[in-house]
N, C-alpha and C. Protein backbone atom coordinates (compact mmCIF):
# COMPACT_ATOMS: atom_id res chain seq x y z
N UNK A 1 -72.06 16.19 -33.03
CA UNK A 1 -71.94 15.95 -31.60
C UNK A 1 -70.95 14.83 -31.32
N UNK A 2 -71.18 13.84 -31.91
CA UNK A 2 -70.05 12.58 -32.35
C UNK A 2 -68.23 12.96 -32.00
N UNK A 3 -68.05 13.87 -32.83
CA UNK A 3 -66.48 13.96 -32.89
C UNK A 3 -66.89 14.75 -32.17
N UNK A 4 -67.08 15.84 -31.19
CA UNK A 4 -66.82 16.42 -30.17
C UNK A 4 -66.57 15.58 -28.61
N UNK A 5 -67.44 14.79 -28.56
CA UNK A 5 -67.31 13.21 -27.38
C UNK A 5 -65.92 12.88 -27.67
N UNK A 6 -65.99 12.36 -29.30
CA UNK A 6 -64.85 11.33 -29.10
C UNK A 6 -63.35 12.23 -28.77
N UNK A 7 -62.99 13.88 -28.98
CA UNK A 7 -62.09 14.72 -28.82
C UNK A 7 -62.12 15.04 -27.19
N UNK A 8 -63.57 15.22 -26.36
CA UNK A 8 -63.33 14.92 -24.80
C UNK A 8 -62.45 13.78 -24.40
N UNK A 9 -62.85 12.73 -24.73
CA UNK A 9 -62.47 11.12 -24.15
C UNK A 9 -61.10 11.30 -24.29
N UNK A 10 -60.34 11.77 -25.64
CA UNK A 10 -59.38 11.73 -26.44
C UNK A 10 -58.37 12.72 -25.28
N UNK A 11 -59.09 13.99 -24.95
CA UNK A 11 -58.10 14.91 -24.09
C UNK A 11 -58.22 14.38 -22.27
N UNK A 12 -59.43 14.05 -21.93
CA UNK A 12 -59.65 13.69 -20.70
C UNK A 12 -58.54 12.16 -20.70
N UNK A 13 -58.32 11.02 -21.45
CA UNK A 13 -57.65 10.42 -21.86
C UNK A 13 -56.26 10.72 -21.49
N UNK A 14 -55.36 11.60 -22.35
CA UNK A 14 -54.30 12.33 -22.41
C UNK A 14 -54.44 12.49 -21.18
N UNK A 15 -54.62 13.55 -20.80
CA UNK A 15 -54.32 14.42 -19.32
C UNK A 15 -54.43 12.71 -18.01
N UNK A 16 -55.26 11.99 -18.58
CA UNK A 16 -54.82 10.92 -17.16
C UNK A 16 -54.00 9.90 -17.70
N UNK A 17 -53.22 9.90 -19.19
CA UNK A 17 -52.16 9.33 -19.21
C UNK A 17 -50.72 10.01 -18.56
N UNK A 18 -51.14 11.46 -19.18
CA UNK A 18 -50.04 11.83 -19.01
C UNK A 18 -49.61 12.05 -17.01
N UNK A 19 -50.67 12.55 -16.51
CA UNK A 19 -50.73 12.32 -15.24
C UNK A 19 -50.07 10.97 -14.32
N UNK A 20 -50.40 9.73 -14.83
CA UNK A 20 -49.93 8.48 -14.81
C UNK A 20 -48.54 8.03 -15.00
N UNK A 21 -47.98 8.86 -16.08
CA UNK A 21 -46.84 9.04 -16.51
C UNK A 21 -45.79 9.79 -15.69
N UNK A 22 -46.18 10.67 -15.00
CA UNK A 22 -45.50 11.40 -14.73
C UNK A 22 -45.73 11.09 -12.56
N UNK A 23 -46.75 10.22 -12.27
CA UNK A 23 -46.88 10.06 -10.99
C UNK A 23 -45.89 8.49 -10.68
N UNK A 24 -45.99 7.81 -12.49
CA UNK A 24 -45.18 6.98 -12.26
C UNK A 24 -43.35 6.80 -12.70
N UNK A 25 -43.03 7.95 -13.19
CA UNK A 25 -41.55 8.86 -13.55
C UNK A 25 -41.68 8.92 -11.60
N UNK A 26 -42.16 9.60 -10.89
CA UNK A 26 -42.10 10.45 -9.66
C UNK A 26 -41.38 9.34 -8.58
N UNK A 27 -42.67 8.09 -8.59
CA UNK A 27 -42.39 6.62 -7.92
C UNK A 27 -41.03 6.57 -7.67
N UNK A 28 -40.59 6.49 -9.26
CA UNK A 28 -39.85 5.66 -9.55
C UNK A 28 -38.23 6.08 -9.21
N UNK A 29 -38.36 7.82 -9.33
CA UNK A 29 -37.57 8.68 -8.80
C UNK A 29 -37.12 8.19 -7.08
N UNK A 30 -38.39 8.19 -6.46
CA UNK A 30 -38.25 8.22 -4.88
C UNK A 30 -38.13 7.08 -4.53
N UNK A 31 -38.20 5.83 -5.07
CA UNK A 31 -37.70 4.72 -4.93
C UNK A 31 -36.38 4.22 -5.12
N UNK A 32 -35.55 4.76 -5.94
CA UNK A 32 -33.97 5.58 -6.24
C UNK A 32 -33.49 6.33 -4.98
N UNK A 33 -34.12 7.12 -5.00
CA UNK A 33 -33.38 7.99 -4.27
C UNK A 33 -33.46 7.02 -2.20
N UNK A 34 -34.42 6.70 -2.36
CA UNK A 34 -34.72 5.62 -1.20
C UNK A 34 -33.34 4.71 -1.39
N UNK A 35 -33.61 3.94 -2.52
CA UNK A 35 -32.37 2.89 -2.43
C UNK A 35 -30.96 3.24 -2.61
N UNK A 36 -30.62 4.32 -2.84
CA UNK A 36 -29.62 5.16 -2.55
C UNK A 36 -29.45 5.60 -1.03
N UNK A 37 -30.28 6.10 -0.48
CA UNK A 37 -30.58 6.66 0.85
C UNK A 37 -29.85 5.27 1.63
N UNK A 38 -30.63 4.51 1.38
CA UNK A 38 -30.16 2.76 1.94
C UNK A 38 -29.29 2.12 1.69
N UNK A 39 -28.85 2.58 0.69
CA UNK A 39 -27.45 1.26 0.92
C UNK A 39 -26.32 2.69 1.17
N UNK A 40 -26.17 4.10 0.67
CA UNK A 40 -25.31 5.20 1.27
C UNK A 40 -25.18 4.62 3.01
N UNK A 41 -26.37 4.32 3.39
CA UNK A 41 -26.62 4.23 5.11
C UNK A 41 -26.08 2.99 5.15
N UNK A 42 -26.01 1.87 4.30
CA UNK A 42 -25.41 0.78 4.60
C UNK A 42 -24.03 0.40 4.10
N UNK A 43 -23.69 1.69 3.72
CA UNK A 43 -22.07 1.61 3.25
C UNK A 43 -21.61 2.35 4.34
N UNK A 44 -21.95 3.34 4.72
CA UNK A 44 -21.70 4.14 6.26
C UNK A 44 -21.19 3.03 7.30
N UNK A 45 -22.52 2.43 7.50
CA UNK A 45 -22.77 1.56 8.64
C UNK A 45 -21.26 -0.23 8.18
N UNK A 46 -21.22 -0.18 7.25
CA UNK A 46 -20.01 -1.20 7.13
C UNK A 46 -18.38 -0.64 7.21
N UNK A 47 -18.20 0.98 6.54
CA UNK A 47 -17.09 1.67 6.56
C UNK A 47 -16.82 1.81 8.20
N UNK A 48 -17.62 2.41 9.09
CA UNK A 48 -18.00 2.39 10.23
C UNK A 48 -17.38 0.96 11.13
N UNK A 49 -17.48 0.25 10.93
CA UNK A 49 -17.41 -1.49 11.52
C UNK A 49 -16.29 -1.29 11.09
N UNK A 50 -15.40 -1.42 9.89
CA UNK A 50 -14.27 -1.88 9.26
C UNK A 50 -13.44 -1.22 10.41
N UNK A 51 -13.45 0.06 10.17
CA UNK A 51 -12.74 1.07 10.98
C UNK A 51 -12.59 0.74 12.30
N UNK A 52 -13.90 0.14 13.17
CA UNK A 52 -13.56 -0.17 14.83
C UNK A 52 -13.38 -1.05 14.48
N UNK A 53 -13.19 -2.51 13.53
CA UNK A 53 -12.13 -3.35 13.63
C UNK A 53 -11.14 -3.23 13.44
N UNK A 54 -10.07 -2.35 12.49
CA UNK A 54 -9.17 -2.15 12.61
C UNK A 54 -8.62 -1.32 13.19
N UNK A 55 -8.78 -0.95 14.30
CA UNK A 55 -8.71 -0.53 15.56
C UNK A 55 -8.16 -1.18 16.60
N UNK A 56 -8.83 -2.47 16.41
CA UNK A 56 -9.07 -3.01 17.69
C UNK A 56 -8.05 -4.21 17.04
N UNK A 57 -7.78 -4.22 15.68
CA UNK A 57 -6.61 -5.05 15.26
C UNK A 57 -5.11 -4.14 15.54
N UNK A 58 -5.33 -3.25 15.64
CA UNK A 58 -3.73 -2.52 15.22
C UNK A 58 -3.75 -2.31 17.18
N UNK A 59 -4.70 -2.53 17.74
CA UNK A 59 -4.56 -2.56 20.04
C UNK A 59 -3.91 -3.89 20.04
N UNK A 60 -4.48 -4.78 19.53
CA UNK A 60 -4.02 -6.20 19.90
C UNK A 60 -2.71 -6.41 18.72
N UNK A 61 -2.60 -5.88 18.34
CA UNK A 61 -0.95 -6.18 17.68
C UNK A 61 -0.01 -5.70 17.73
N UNK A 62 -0.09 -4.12 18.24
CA UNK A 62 0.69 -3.48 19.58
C UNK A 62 1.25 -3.82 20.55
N UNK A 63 2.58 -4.20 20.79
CA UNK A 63 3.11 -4.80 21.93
C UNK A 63 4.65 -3.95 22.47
N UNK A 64 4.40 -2.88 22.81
CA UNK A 64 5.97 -2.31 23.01
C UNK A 64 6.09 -2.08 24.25
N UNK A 65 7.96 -2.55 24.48
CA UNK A 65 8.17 -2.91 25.86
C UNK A 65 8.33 -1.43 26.80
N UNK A 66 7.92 -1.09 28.03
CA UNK A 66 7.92 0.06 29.12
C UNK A 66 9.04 0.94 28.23
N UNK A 67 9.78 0.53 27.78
CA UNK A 67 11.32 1.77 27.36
C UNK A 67 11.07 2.13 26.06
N UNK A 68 9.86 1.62 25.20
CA UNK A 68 9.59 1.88 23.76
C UNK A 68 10.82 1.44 22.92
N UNK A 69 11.52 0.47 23.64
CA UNK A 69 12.80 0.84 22.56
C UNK A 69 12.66 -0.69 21.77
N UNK A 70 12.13 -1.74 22.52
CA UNK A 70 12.02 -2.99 21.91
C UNK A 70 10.16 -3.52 21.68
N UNK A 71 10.13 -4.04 20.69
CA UNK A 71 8.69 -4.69 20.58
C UNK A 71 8.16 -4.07 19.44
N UNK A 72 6.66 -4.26 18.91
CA UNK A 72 6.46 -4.05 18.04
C UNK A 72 5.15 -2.95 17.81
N UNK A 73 5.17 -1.82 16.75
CA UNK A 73 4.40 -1.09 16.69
C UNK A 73 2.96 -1.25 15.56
N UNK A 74 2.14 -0.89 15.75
CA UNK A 74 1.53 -1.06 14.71
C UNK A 74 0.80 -0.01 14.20
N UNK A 75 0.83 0.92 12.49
CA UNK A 75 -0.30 1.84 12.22
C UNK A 75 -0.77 1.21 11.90
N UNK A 76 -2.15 2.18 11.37
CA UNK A 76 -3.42 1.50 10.41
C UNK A 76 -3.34 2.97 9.43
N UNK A 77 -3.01 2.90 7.91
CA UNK A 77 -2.84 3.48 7.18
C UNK A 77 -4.05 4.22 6.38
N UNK A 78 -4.64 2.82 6.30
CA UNK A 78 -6.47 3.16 5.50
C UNK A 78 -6.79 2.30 6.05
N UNK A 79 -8.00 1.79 5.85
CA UNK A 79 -9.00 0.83 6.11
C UNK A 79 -10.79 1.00 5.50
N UNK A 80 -11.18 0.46 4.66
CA UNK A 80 -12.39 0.20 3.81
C UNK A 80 -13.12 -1.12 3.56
N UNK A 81 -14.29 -0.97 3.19
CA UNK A 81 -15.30 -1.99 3.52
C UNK A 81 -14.90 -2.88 1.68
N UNK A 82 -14.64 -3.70 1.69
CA UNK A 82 -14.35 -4.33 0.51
C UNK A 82 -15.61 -5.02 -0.30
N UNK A 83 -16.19 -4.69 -1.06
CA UNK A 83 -17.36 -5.54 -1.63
C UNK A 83 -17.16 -6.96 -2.05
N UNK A 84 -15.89 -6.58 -2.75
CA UNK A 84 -15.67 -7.95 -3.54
C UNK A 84 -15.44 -8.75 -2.85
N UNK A 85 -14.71 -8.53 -1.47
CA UNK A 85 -14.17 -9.94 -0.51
C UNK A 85 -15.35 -9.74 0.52
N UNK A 86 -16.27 -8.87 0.51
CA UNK A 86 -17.52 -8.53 1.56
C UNK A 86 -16.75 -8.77 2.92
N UNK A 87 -15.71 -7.98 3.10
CA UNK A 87 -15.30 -7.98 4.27
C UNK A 87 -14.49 -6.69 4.29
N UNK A 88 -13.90 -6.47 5.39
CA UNK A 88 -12.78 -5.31 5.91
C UNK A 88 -11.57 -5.37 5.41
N UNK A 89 -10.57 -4.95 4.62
CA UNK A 89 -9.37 -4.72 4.32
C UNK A 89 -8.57 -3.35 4.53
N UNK A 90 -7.32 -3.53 5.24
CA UNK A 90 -6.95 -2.11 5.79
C UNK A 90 -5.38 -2.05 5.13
N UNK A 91 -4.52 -1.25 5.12
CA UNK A 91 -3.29 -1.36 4.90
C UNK A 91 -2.47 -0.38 6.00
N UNK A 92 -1.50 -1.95 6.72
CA UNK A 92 -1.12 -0.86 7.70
C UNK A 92 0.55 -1.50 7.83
N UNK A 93 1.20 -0.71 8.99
CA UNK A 93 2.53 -1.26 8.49
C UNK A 93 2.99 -1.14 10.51
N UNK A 94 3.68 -2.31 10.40
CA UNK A 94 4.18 -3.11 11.13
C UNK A 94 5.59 -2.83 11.43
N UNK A 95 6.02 -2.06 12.74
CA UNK A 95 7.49 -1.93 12.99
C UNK A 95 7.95 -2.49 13.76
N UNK A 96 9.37 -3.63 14.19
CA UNK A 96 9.39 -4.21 15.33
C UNK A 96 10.79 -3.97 15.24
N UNK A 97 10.91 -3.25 16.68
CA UNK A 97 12.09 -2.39 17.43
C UNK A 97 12.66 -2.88 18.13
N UNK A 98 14.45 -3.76 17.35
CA UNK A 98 14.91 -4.48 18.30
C UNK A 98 16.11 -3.73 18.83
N UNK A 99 16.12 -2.75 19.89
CA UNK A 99 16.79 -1.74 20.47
C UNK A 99 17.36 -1.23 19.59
N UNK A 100 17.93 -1.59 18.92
CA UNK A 100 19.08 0.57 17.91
C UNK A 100 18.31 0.17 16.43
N UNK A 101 17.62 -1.15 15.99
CA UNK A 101 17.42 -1.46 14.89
C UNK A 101 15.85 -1.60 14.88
N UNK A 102 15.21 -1.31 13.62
CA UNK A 102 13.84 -1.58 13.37
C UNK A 102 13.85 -2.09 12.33
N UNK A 103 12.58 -2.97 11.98
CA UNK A 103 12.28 -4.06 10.99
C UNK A 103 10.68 -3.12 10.71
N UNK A 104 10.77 -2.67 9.30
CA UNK A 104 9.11 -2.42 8.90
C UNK A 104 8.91 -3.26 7.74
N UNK A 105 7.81 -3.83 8.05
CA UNK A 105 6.71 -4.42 7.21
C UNK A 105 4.89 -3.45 7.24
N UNK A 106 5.28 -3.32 5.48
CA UNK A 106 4.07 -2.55 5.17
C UNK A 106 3.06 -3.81 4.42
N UNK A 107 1.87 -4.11 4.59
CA UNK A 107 0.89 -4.96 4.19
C UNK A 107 -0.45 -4.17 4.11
N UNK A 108 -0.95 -5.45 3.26
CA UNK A 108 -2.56 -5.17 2.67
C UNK A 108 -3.13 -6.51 3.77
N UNK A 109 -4.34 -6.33 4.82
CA UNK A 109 -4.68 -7.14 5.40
C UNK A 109 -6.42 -7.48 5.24
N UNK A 110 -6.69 -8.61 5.55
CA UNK A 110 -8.11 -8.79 5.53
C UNK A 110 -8.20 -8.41 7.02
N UNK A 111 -8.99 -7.71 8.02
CA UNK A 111 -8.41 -7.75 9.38
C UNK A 111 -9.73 -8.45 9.79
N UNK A 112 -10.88 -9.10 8.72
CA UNK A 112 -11.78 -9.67 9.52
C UNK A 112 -11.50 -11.25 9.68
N UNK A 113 -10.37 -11.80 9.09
CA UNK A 113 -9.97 -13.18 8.75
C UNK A 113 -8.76 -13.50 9.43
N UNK A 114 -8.34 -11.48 9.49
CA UNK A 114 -6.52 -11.87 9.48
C UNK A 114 -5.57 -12.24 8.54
N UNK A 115 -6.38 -12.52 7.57
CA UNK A 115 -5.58 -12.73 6.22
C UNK A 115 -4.48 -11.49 5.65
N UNK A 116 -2.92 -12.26 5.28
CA UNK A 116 -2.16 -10.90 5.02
C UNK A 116 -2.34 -10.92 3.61
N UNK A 117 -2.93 -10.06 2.59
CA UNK A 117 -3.04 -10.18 1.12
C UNK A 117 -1.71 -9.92 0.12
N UNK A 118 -1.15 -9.12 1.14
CA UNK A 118 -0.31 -8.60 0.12
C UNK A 118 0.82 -7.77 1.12
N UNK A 119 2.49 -8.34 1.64
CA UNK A 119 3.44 -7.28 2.11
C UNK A 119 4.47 -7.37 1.27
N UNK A 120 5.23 -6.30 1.91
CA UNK A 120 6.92 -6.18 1.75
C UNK A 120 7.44 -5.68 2.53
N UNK A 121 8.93 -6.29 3.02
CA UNK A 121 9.53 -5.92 4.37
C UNK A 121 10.57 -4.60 3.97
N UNK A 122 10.72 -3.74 5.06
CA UNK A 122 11.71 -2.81 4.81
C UNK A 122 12.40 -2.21 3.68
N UNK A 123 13.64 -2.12 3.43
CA UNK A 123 14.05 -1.45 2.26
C UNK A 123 13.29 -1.48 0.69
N UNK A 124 12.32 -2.49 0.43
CA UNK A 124 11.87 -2.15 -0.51
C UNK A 124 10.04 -1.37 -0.49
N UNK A 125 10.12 -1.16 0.72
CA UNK A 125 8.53 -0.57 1.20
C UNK A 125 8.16 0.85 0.37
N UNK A 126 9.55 1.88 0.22
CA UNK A 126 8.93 2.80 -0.45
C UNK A 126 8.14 2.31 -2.04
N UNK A 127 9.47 1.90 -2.09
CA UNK A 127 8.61 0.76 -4.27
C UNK A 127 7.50 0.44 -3.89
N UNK A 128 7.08 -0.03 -3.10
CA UNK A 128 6.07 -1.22 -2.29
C UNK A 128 4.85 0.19 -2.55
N UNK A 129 4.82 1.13 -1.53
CA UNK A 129 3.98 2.29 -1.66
C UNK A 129 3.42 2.59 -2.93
N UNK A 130 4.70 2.76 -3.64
CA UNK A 130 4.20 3.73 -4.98
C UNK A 130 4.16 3.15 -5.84
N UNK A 131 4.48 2.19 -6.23
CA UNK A 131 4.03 1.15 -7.45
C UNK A 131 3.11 0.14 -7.43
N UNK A 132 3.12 -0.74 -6.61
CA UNK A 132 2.43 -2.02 -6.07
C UNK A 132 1.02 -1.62 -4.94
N UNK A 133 1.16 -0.74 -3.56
CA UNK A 133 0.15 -0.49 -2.97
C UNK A 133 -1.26 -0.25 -3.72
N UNK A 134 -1.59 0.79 -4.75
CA UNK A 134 -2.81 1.54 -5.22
C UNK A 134 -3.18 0.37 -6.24
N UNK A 135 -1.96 -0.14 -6.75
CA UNK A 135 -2.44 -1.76 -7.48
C UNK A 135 -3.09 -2.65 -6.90
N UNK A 136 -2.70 -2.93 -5.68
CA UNK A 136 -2.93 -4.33 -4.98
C UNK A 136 -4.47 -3.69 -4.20
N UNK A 137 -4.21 -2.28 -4.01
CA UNK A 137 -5.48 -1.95 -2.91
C UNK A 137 -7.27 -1.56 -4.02
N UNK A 138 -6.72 -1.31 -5.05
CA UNK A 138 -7.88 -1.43 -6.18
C UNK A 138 -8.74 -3.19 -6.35
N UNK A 139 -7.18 -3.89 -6.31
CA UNK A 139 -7.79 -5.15 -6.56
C UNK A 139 -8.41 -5.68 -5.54
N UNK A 140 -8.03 -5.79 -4.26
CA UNK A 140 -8.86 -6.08 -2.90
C UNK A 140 -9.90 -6.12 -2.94
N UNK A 141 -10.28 -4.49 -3.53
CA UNK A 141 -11.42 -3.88 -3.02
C UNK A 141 -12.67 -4.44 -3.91
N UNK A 142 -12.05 -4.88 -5.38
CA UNK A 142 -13.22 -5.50 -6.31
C UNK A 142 -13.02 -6.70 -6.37
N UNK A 143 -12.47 -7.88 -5.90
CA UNK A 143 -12.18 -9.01 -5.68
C UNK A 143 -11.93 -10.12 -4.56
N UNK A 144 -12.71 -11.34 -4.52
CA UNK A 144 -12.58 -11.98 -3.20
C UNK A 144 -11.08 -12.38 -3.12
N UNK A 145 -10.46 -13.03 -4.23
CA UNK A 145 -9.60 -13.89 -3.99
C UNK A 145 -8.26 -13.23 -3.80
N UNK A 146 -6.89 -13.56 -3.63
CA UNK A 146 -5.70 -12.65 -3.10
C UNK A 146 -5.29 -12.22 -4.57
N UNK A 147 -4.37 -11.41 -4.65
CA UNK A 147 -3.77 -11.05 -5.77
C UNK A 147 -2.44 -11.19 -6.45
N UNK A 148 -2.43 -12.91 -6.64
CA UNK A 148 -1.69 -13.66 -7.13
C UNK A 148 -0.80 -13.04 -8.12
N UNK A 149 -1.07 -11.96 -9.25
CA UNK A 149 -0.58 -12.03 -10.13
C UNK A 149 0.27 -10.87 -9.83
N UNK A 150 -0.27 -9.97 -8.92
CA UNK A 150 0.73 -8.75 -8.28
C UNK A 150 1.81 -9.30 -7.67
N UNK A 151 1.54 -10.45 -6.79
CA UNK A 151 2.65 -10.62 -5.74
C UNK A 151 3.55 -11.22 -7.03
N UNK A 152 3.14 -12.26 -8.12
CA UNK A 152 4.30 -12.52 -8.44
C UNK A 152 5.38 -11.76 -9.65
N UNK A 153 4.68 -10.56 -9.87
CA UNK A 153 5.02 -9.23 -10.65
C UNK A 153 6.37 -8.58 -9.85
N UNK A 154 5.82 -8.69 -8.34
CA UNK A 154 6.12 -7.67 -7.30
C UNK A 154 7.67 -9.04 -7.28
N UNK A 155 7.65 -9.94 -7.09
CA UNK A 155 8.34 -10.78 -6.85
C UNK A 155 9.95 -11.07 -7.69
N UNK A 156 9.02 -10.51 -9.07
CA UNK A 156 9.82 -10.71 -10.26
C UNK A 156 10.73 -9.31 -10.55
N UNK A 157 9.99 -8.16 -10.31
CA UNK A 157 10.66 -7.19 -10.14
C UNK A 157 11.85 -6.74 -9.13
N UNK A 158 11.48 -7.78 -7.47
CA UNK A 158 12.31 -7.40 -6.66
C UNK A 158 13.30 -8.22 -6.69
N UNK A 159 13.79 -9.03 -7.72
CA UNK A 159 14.70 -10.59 -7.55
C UNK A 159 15.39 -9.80 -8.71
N UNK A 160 15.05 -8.97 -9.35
CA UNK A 160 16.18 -8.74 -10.76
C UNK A 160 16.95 -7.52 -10.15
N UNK A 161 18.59 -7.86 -10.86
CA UNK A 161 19.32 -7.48 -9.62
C UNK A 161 19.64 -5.57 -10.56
N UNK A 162 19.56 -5.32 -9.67
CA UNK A 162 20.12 -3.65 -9.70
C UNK A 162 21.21 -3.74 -10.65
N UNK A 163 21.05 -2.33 -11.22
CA UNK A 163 22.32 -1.79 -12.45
C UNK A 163 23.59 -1.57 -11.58
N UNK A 164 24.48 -2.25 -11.84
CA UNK A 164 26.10 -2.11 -10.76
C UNK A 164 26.70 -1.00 -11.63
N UNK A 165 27.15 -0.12 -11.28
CA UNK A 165 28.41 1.50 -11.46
C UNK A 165 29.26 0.17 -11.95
N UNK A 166 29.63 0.80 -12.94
CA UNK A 166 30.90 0.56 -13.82
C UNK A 166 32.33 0.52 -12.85
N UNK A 167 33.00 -0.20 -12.66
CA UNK A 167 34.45 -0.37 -12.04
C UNK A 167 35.07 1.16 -12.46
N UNK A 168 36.15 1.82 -11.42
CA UNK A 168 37.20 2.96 -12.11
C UNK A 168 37.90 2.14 -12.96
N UNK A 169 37.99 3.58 -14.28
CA UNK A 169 39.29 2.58 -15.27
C UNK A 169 40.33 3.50 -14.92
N UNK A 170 41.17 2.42 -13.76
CA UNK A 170 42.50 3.23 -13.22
C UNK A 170 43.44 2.09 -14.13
N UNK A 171 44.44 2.66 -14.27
CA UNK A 171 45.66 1.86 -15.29
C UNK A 171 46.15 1.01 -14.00
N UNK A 172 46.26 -0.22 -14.57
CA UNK A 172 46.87 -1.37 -13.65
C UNK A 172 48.17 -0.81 -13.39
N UNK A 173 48.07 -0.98 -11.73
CA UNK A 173 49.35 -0.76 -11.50
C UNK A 173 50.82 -1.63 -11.47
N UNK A 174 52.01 -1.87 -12.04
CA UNK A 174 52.82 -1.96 -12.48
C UNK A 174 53.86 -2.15 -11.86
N UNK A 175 54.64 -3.44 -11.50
CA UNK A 175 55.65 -3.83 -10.45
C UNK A 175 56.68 -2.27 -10.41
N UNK A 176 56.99 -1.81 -11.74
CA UNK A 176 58.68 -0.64 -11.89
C UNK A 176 57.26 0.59 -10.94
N UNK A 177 56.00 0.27 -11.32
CA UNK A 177 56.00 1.73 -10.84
C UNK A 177 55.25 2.01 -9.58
N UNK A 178 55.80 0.63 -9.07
CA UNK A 178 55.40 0.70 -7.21
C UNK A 178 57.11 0.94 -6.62
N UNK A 179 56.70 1.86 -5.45
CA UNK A 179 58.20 2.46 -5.28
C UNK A 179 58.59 1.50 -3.71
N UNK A 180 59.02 0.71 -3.30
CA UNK A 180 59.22 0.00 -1.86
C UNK A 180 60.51 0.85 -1.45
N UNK A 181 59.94 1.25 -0.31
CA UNK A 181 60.50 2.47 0.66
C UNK A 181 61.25 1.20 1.50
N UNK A 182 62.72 1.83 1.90
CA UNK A 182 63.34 0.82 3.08
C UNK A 182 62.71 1.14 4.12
N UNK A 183 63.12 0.19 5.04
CA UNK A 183 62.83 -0.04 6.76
C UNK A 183 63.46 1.03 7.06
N UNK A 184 63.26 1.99 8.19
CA UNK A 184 64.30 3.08 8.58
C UNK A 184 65.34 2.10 9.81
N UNK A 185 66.66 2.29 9.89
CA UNK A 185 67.49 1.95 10.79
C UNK A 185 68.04 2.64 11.74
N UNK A 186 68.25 2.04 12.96
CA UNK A 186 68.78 3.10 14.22
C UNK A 186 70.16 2.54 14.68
N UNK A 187 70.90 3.49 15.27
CA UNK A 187 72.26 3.45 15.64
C UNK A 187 72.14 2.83 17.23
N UNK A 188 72.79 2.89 17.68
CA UNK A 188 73.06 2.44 19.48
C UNK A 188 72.23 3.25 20.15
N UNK A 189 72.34 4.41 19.85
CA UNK A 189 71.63 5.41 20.94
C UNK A 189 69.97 5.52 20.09
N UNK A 190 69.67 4.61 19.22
CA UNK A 190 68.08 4.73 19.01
C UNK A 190 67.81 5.85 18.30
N UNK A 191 68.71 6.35 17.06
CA UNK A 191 68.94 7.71 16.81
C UNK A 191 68.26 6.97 15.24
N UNK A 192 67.80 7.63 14.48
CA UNK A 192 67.29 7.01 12.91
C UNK A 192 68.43 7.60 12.28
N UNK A 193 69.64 6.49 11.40
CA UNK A 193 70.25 6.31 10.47
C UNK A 193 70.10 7.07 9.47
N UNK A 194 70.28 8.22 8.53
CA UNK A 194 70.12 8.56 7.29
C UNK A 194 71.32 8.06 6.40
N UNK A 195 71.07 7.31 5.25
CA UNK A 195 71.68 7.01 4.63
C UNK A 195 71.11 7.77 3.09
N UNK A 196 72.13 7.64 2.23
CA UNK A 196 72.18 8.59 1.09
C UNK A 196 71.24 7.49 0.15
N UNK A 197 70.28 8.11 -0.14
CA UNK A 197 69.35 7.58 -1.18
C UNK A 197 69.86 7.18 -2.60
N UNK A 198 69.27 5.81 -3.09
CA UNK A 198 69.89 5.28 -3.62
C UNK A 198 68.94 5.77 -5.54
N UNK A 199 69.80 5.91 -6.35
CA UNK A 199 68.86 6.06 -7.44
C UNK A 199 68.94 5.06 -8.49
């Protein structure tokens, strides 16, 4: 009778471990999926904010005159909730239209500080895009502080001077084999002189 008890206890046992086990696997599941649920809703709710601030940064930095032809424009390119700087960073670019001529500046901005993290003005903006932007906008996004070591990368790259085209190799030209043409001369009546060419 003995080992039959102690093989109940033993399975009744089991079945409310394993029960236990598996109500506390379940918990632990929906407590996940909760804190997922919650901060998804609180990454919403900050992407959300970033966005009507930079909004309301690129209204107030908008200034173009009745004829559109002078003053300054502003997009907003992206804009995301930054963890690392726990604030808003957007990248937008800046045109200011001084009648037949425009000036663009493309930047990385904090727009909750105003802080500019990271630009470059005009002719070198496309480089700026495709080399330096996805660099500088990775680092933003996981880091408070600016990104010192890009700008002075970016700095070092744009100061070294371009490959110059080789000069034409035209043969120096040569006092015998420059030909000096005379003055043409006129008679009384304003008539042009031909005189017999000299060899």
């Amino acid at each position: 009778m003995m080992p039959h008890k102690i093989t109940m206890v033993a399975l009744i046992g089991g079945v409310v471990f394993g029960a236990a086990v598996t109500e506390g696997i379940d918990l632990y599941r929906r407590s996940q999926e909760s804190y997922r649920q919650s901060r998804d809703g609180q990454t919403f709710q900050e992407r959300a904010h970033c966005k009507s601030v930079a909004d309301v940064y690129v209204r107030q930095n908008t200034d173009l005159g009745d004829d559109g032809a002078t003053g300054t424009s502003v997009t907003l390119e992206k804009v995301d909730y930054s963890p690392g700087r726990n604030s808003c960073v957007a990248e937008v670019e800046a045109v200011t239209f001084l009648g037949k001529e425009a000036v663009a500046v493309d930047s990385v901005k904090d727009v909750l500080s105003g802080e500019t993290l990271f630009s470059v003005r005009g002719k070198d903006a496309d480089a700026f895009r495709i080399v330096f932007l996805p660099r500088v906008w990775d680092y933003v996004m996981n880091n408070a502080d600016e990104p010192l070591e890009l700008e002075k990368e970016y700095s070092r790259v744009n100061s070294e001077p371009a490959p110059q085209a080789a000069a034409p190799a035209f043969p120096e030209a040569r006092p015998k084999d420059l030909q000096t043409l005379p003055a043409p001369e006129y008679d009384a009546q304003g008539k042009p002189i031909t005189s017999p060419q000299r060899k």
